[in-house]
Protein backbone atom coordinates (compact mmCIF):
# COMPACT_ATOMS: atom_id res chain seq x y z
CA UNK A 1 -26.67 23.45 -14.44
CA UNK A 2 -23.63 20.93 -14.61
CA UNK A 3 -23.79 18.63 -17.87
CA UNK A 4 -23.24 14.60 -17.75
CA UNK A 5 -21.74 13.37 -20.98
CA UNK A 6 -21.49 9.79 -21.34
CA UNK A 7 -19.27 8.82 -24.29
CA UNK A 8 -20.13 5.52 -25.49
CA UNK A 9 -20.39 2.65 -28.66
CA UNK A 10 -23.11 1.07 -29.90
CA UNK A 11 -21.14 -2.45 -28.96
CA UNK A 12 -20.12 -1.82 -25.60
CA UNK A 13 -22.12 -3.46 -22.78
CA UNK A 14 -20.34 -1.48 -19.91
CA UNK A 15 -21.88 1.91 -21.95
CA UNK A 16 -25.56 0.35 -22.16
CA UNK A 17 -25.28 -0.65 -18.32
CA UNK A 18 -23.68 3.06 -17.01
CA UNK A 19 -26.68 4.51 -19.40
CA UNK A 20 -29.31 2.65 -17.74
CA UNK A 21 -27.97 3.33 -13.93
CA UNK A 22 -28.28 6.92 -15.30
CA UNK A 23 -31.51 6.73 -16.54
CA UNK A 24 -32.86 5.02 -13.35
CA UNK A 25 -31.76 7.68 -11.44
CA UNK A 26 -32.93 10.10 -13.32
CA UNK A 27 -29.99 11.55 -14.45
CA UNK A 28 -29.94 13.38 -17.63
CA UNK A 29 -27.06 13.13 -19.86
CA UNK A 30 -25.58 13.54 -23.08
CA UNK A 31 -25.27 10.31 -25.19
CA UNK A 32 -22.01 10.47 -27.75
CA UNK A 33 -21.25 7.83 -29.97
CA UNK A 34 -17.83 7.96 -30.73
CA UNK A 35 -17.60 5.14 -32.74
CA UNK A 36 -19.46 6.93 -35.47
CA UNK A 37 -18.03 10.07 -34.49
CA UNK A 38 -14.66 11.33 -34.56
CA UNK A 39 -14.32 14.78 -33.84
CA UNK A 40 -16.41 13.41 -30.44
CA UNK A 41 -13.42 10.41 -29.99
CA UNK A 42 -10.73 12.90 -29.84
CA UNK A 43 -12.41 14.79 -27.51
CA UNK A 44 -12.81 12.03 -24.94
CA UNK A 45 -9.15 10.71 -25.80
CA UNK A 46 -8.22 14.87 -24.99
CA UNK A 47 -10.83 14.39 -21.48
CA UNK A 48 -9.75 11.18 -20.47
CA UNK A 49 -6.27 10.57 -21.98
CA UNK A 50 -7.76 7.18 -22.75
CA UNK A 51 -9.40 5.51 -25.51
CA UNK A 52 -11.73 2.87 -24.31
CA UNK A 53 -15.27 3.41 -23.14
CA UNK A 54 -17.42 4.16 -21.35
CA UNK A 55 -16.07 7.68 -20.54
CA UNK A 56 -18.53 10.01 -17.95
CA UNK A 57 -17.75 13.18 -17.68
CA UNK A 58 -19.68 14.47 -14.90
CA UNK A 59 -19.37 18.26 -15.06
CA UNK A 60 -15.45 18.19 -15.64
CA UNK A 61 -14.80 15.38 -13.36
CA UNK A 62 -13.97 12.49 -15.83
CA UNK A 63 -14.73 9.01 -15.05
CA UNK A 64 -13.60 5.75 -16.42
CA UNK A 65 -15.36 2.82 -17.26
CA UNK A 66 -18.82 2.03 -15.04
CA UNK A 67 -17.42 2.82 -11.74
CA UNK A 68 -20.84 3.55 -9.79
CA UNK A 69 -19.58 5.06 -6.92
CA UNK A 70 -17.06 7.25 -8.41
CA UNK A 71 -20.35 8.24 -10.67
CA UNK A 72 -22.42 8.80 -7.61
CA UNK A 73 -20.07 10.95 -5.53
CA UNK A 74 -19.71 13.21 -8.60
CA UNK A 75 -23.57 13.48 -9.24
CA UNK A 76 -23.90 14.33 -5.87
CA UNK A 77 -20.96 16.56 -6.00
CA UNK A 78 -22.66 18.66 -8.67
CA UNK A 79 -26.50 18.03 -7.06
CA UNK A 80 -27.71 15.95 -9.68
CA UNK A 81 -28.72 13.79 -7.14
């Protein structure tokens, strides 16, 4: 089954809204702080070749920022939706 990773700080209001438009549709993901985490931070900068957040990656497509329909057509993409 593909995997949604949202990569995310605890300060960031963009990551708290793309997390709850996840959860509302049901969507499960994989929540990574990378402000606490930095193994996980260079990972996303690797993914995304960026360092702000959010970053979704959504089963190898990468998506940045809160951009729901970019979101959606991946989901969909990968039935997860």
């Amino acid at each position: 089954m593909a995997k949604v990773i949202v990569y995310s700080t605890t300060t960031c209001p963009y990551c708290v809204m793309v997390k709850d438009w996840l959860k509302g549709k049901k969507v499960e993901f994989e929540d990574i702080n990378v402000g606490i985490n930095q193994e996980k931070a260079r990972e996303m900068i690797q993914k995304s070749g960026q360092m702000g957040v959010p970053v979704v990656d959504v089963a190898g497509s990468i998506i940045l920022g809160f951009d729901r329909l970019k979101i959606e057509e991946a989901l969909k993409k990968n039935k997860l939706i």
